[in-house]
Protein backbone atom coordinates (compact mmCIF):
# COMPACT_ATOMS: atom_id res chain seq x y z
CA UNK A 1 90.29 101.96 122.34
CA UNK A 2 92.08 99.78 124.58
CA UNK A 3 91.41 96.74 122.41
CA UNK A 4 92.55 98.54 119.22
CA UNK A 5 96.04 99.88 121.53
CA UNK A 6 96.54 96.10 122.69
CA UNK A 7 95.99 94.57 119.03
CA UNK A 8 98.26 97.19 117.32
CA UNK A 9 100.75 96.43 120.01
CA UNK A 10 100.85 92.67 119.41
CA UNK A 11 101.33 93.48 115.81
CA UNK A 12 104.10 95.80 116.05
CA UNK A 13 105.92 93.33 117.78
CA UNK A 14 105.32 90.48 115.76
CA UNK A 15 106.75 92.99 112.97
CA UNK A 16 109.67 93.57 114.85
CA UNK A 17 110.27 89.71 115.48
CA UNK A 18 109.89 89.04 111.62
CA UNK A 19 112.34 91.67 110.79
CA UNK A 20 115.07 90.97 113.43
CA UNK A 21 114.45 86.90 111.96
CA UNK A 22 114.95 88.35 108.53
CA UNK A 23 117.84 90.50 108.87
CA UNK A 24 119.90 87.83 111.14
CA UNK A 25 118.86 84.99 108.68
CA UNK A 26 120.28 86.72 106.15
CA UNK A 27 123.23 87.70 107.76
CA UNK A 28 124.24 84.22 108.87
CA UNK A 29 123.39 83.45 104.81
CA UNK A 30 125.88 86.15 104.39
CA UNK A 31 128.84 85.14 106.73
CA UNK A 32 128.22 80.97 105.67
CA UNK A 33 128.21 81.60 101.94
CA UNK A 34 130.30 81.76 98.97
CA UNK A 35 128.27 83.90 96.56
CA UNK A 36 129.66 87.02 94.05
CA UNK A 37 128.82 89.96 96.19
CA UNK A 38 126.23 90.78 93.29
CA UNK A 39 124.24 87.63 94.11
CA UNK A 40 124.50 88.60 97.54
CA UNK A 41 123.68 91.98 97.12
CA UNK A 42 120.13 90.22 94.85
CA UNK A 43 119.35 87.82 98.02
CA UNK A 44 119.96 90.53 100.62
CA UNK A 45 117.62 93.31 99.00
CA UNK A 46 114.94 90.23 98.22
CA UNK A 47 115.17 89.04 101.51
CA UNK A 48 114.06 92.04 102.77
CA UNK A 49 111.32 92.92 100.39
CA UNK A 50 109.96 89.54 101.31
CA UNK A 51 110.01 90.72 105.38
CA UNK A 52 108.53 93.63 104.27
CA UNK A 53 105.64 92.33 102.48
CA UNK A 54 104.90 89.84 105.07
CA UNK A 55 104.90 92.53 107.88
CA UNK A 56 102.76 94.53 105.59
CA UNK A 57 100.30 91.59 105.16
CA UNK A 58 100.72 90.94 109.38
CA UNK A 59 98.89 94.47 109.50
CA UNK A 60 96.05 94.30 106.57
CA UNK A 61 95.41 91.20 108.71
CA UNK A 62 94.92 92.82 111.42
CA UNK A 63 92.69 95.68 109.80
CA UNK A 64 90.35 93.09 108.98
CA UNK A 65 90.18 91.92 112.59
CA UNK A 66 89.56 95.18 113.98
CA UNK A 67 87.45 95.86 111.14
CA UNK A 68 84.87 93.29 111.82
CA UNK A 69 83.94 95.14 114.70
CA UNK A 70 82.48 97.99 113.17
CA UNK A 71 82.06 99.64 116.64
CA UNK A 72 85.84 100.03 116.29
CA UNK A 73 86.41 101.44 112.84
CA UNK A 74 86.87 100.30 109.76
CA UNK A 75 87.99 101.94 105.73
CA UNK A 76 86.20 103.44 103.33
CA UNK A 77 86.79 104.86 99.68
CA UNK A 78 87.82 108.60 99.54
CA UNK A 79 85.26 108.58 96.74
CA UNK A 80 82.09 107.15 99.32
CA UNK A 81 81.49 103.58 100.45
CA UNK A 82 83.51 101.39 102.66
CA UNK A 83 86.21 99.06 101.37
CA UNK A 84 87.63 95.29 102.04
CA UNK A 85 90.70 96.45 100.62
CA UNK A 86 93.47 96.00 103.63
CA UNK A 87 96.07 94.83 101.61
CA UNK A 88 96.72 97.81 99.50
CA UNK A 89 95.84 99.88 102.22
CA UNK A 90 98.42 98.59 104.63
CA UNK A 91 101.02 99.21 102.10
CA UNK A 92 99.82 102.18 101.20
CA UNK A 93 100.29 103.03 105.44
CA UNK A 94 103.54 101.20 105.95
CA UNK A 95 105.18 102.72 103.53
CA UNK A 96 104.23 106.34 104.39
CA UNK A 97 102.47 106.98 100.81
CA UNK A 98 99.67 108.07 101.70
CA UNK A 99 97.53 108.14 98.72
CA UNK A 100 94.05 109.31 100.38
CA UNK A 101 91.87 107.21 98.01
CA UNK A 102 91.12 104.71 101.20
CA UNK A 103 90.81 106.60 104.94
CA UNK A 104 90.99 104.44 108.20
CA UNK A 105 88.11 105.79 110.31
CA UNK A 106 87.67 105.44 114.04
CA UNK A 107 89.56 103.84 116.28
CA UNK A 108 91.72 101.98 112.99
CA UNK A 109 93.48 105.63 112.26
CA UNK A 110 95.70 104.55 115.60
CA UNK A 111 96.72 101.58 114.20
CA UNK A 112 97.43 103.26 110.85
CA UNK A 113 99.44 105.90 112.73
CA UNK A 114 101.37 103.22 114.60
CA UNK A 115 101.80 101.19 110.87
CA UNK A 116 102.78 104.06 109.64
CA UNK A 117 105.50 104.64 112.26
CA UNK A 118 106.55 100.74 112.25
CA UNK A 119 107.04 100.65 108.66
CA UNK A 120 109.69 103.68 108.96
CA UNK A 121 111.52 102.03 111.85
CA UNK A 122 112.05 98.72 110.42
CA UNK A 123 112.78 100.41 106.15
CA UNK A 124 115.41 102.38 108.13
CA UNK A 125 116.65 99.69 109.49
CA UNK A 126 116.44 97.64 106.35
CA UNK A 127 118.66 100.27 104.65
CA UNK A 128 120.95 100.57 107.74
CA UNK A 129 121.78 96.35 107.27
CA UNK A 130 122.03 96.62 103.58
CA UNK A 131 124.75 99.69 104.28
CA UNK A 132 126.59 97.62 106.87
CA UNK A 133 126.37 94.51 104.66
CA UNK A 134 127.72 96.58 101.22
CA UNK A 135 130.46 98.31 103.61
CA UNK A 136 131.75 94.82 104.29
CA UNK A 137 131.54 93.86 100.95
CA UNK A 138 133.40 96.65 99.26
CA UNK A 139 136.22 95.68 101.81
CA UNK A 140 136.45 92.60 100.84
CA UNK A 141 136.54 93.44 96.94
CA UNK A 142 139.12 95.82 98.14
CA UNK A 143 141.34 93.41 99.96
CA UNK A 144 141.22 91.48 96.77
CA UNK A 145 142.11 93.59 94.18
C-alpha cells in the first residue's frame, strides 16, 4: 500500500504543477494579448481542456504502472475479464462519472479515490479562473461601451 500511497502522491502533484503551468500560462497570454474577448474566451476554455486531458493521461499512466504489478491491483470489465483500458478509465475517474463498466480492484481503488478527488479540485479551479478571467473581461467591454 505504501507504494501505491507514494505513486498516487507523485501524481497528484505533478497534476497540480501542470494545472498551476496552465492556468498562469494562460493568464500571462491573457494580460500580453490583443485578442476579441471571444477568441480569448476560445483559447482560455481550450487551454484548459488541454491541462485536463494531459493530467487525465498523467494518471491512466500511472494505472498502468501500478497495474503491472498485479500484486497491487489492477481493472477489470464490470461484465468479467480484466482490461488495458486506463485511458477511458482515468477519465471516466477524474471526472467523477463513474460509469461502473471498468472497476479498479485492490490497492488501484486508492488511487482512483484520490483521481477522483484531484480531478474535482483542479475542474473547480478551472471554472474559478475562467470566472475571474470573464469578470475582467465584461469590465473591460463595459468600460468601452
Amino acid at each position: 500500500m505504501i507504494t501505491v500511497i507514494f505513486i498516487s502522491i507523485v501524481l497528484v502533484l505533478t497534476c497540480v504543477g501542470i494545472h498551476y503551468f496552465a492556468l498562469v500560462n494562460l493568464s500571462l497570454l491573457r494580460s500580453r494579448g490583443t485578442a476579441h474577448p471571444r477568441r480569448w474566451l476560445n483559447l482560455m476554455v481550450l487551454g484548459a481542456i488541454i491541462a485536463h486531458v494531459t493530467e487525465i493521461l498523467v494518471f491512466a499512466l500511472g494505472y498502468r504502472v501500478v497495474a503491472a504489478n498485479d500484486k497491487l491491483g489492477g481493472l477489470h470489465h464490470a461484465s468479467g475479464g480484466d482490461s488495458e483500458d486506463f485511458g477511458y478509465f482515468s477519465f471516466v475517474a477524474y471526472t467523477s462519472l463513474g460509469f461502473g463498466d471498468i472497476l479498479p480492484h485492490g490497492e488501484l481503488r486508492f488511487m482512483t479515490a484520490l483521481e477522483t478527488l484531484t480531478g474535482l479540485l483542479l475542474i473547480a479551479w478551472t471554472a474559478s479562473f475562467i470566472f475571474l478571467e470573464m469578470q475582467a473581461t465584461w469590465d473591460q467591454e463595459k468600460q468601452g461601451m
